[in-house]
Protein backbone atom coordinates (compact mmCIF):
# COMPACT_ATOMS: atom_id res chain seq x y z
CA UNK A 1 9.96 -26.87 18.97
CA UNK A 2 8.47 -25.59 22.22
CA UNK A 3 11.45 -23.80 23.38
CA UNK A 4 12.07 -20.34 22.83
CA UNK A 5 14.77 -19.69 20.97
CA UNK A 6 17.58 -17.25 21.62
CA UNK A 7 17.28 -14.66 19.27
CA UNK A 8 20.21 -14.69 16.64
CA UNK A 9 18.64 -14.10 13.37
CA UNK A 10 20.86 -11.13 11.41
CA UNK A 11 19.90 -7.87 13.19
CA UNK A 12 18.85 -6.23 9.95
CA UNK A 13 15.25 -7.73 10.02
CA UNK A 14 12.44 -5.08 9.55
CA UNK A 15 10.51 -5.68 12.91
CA UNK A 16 7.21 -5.27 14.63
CA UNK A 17 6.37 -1.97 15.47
CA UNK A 18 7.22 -1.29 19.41
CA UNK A 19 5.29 -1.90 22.07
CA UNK A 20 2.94 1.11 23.17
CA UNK A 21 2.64 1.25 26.38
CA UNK A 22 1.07 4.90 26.40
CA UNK A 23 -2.65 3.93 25.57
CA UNK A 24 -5.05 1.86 27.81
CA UNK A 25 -8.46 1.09 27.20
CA UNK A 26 -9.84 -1.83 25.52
CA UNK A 27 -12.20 -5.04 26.42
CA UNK A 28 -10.30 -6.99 27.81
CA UNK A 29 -11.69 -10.88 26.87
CA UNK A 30 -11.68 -13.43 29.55
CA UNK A 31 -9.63 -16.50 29.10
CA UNK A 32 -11.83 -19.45 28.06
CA UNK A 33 -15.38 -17.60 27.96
CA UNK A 34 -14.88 -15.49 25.02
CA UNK A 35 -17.92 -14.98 23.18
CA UNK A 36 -15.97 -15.23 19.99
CA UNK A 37 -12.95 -18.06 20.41
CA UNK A 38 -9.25 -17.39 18.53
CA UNK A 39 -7.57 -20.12 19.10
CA UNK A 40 -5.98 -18.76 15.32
CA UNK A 41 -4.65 -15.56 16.75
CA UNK A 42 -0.59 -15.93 17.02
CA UNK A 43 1.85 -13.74 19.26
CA UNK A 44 4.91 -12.39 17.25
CA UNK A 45 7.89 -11.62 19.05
CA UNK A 46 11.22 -9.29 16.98
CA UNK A 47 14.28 -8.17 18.87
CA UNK A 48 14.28 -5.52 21.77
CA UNK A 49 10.48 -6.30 22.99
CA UNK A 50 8.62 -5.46 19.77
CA UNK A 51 5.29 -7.35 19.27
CA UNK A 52 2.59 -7.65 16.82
CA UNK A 53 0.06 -10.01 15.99
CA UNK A 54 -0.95 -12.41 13.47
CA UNK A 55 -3.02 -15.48 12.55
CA UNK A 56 -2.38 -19.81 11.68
CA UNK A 57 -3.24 -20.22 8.12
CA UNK A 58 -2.28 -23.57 7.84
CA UNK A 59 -0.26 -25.76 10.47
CA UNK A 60 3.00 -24.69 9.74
CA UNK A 61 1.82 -21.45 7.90
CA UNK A 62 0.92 -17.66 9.95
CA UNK A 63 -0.48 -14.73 8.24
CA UNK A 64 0.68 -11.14 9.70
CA UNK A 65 1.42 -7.61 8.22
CA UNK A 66 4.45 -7.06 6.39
CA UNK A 67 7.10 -7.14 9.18
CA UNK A 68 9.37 -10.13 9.89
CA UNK A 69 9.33 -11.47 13.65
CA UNK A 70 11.40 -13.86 14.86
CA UNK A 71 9.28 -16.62 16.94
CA UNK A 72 5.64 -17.13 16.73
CA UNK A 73 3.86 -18.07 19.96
CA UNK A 74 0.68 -20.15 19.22
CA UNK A 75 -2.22 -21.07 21.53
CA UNK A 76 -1.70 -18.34 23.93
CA UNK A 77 -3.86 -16.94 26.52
CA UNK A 78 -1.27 -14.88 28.40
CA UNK A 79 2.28 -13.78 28.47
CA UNK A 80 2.61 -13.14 32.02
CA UNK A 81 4.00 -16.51 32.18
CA UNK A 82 4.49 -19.75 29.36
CA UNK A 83 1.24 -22.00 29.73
CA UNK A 84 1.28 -25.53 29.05
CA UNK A 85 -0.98 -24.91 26.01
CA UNK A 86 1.81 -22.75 24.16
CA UNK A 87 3.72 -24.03 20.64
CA UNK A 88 6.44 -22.02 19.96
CA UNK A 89 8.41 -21.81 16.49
CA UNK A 90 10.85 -19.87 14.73
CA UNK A 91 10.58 -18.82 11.81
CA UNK A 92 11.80 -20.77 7.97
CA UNK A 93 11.22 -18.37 5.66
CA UNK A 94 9.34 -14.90 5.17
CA UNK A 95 7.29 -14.32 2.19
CA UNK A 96 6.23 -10.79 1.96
CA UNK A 97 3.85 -9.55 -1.43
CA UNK A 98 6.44 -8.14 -4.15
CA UNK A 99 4.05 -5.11 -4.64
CA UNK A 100 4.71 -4.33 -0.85
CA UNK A 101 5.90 -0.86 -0.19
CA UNK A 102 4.13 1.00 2.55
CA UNK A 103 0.89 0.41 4.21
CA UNK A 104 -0.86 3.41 3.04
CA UNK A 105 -0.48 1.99 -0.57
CA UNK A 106 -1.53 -1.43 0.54
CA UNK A 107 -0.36 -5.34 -0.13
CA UNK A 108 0.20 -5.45 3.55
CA UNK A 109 0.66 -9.34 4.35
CA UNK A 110 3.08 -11.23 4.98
CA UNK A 111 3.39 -15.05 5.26
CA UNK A 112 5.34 -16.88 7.49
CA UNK A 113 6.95 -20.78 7.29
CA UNK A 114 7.29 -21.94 10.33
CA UNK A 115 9.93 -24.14 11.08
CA UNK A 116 7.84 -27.06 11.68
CA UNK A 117 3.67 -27.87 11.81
CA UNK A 118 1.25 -26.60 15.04
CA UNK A 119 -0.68 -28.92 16.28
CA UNK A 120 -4.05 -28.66 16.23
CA UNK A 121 -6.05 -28.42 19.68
CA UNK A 122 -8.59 -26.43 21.36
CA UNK A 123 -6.00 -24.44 21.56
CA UNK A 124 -4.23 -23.76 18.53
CA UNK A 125 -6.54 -24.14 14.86
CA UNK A 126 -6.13 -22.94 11.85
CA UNK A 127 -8.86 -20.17 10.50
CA UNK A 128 -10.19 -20.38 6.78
CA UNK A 129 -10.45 -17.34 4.45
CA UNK A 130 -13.62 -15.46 4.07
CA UNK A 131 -14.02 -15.41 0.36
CA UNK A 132 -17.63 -13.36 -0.24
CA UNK A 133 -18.23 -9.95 0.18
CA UNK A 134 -18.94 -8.81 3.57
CA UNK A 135 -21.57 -5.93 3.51
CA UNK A 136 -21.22 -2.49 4.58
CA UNK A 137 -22.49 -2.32 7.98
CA UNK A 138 -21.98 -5.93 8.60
CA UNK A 139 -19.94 -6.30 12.30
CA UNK A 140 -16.85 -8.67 12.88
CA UNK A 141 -14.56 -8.82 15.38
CA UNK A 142 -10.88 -8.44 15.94
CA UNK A 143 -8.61 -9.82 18.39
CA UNK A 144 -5.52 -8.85 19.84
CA UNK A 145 -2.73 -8.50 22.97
CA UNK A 146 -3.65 -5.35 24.97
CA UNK A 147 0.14 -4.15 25.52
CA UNK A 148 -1.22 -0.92 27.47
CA UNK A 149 -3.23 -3.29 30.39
CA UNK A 150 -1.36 -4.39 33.71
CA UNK A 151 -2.13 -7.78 32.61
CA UNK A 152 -0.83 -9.06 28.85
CA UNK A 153 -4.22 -10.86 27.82
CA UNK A 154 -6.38 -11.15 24.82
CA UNK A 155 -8.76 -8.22 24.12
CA UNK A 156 -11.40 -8.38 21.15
CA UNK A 157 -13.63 -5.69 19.73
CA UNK A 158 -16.70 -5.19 17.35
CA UNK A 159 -15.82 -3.93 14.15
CA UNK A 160 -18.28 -2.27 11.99
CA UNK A 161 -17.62 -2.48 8.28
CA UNK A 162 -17.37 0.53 6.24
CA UNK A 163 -18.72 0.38 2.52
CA UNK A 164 -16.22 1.10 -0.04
CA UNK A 165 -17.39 4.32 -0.86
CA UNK A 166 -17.44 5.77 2.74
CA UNK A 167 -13.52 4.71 3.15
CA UNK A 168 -12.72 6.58 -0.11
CA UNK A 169 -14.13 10.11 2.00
CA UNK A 170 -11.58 9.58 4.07
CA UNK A 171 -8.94 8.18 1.97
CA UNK A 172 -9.02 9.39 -1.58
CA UNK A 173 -6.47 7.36 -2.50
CA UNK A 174 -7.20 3.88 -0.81
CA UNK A 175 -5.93 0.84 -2.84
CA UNK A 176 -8.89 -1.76 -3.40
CA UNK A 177 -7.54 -4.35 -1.39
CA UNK A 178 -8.03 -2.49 1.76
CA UNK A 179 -10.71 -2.66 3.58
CA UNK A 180 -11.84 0.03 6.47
CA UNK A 181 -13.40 -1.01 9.61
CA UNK A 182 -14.79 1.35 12.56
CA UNK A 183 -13.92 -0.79 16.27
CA UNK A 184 -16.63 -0.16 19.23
CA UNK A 185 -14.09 -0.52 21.49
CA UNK A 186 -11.21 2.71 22.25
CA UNK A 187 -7.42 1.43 21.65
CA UNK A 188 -8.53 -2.01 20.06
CA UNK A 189 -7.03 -2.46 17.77
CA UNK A 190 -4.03 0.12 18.65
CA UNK A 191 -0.63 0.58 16.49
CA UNK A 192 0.82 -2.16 17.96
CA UNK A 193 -1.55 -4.63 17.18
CA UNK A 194 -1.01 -4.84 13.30
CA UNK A 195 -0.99 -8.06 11.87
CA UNK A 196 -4.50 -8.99 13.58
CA UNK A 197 -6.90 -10.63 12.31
CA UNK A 198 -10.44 -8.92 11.33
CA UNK A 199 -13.02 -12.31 11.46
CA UNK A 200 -16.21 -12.15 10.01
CA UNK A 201 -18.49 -15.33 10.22
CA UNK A 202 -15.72 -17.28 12.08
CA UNK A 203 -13.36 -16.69 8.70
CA UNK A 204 -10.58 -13.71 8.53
CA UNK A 205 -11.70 -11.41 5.90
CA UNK A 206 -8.87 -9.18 6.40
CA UNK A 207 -5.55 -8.00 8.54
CA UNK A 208 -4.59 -5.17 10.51
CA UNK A 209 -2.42 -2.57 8.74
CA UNK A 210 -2.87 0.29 10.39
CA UNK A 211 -4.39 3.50 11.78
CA UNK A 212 -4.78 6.97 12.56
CA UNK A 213 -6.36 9.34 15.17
CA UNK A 214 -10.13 9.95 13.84
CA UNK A 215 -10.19 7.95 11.20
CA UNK A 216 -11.56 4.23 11.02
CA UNK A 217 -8.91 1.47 10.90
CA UNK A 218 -7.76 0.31 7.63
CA UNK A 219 -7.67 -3.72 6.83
CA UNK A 220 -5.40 -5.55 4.46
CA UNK A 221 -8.56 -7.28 2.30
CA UNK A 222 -6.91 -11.00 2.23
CA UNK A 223 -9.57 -12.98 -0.43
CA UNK A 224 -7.89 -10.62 -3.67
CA UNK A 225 -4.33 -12.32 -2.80
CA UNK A 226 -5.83 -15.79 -2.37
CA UNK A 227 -3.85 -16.64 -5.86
CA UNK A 228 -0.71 -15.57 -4.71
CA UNK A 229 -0.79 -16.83 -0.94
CA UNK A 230 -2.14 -20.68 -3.11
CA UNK A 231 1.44 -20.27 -5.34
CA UNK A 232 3.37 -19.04 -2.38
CA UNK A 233 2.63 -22.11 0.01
CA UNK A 234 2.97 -24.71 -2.62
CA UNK A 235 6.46 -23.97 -3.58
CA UNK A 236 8.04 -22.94 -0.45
């Protein structure tokens, strides 16, 4: 279970978006003194290099965008080299929202069975679902692996909500379950980075899906698909 595995899962899986290695920037979060711990935050790794991010759920459950990895890294603090806090797993099954299409038209999660349970640590823990409304204005915080930096490391950023209303200026269009968040912090979250999680209060209120130059970042909201993630885990 803490190996990694040779990758030989069929060659057809949708993966991760590549690795940018164009943009740098970023606050870079020091290893055990971050002001807001993730010891949630999971490092998905596809075929050829391609990474993205994601978050434990449950012990043998991560939460990510809708692309299918092939091992989840848990507990994590670099990937210059394996650390004696890492649990690895493939992957059982993927579980992606039937009304999935395309990011821009939202229902962007994705849920992962591991093949196996994390154990819990300072390291690796689980992070419960912020169910209440999180107010425009309010600021959270999300986490991720800063692909552009010399040195593969967690980087966090504030995120300032933006009320409902203000997110429909920019997209007319934007499904209700999406939430749009404007980071403090240039290239944090960056394409790269989707599956992150967006913690207010210590509880993930929502997931990375994606962005776009000038515009805020745009948040899977997780709390409406509570229902379905609840049917989902019990009969897998």
């Amino acid at each position: 279970m803490d190996q990694l595995q040779t990758f030989l899962l069929p060659l057809l899986l949708l993966l991760c978006p590549p690795v940018s290695t164009s943009k740098e920037g970023g606050g870079e979060a020091r290893p055990h003194s971050r002001a807001h711990p993730t010891p949630y935050l999971a490092f998905l790794q596809g075929k050829d290099d391609n990474f993205c991010g994601g978050f434990l759920l449950a012990p043998g459950w991560v939460v990510t965008a809708a692309h299918k990895p092939l091992t989840v890294i848990l507990g994590a603090q670099t990937l210059q080299r394996r650390e004696e806090s890492w649990q690895t797993f493939e992957v059982e099954s993927y579980h992606r929202h039937p009304a999935f299409t395309n990011p821009k038209n939202g229902n962007d999660i994705l849920l992962l069975k591991l093949k196996g349970n994390a154990t819990t640590n300072s390291h690796v823990r689980p992070i419960s679902i912020q169910k209440s409304r999180v107010r425009g204005g309010a600021e959270c915080s999300v986490a991720g692996w800063g692909y552009g930096t010399a040195t593969v490391t967690f980087r966090e950023a504030t995120v300032t909500i933006i009320t409902p209303r203000d997110c429909l200026s920019y997209n007319p269009g934007l499904p209700g379950n999406v939430i749009c968040g404007h980071s403090k912090t240039a290239g944090v979250p960056e394409k790269s980075d989707t599956g992150d999680p967006l913690v207010c209060n210590n509880k993930v209120l929502g997931i990375f899906s994606y962005g776009q130059s000038n515009w805020p970042d745009f948040y899977t909201h997780i709390s409406p698909f509570l229902p379905w993630i609840s049917r989902v885990m019990k009969s897998a």
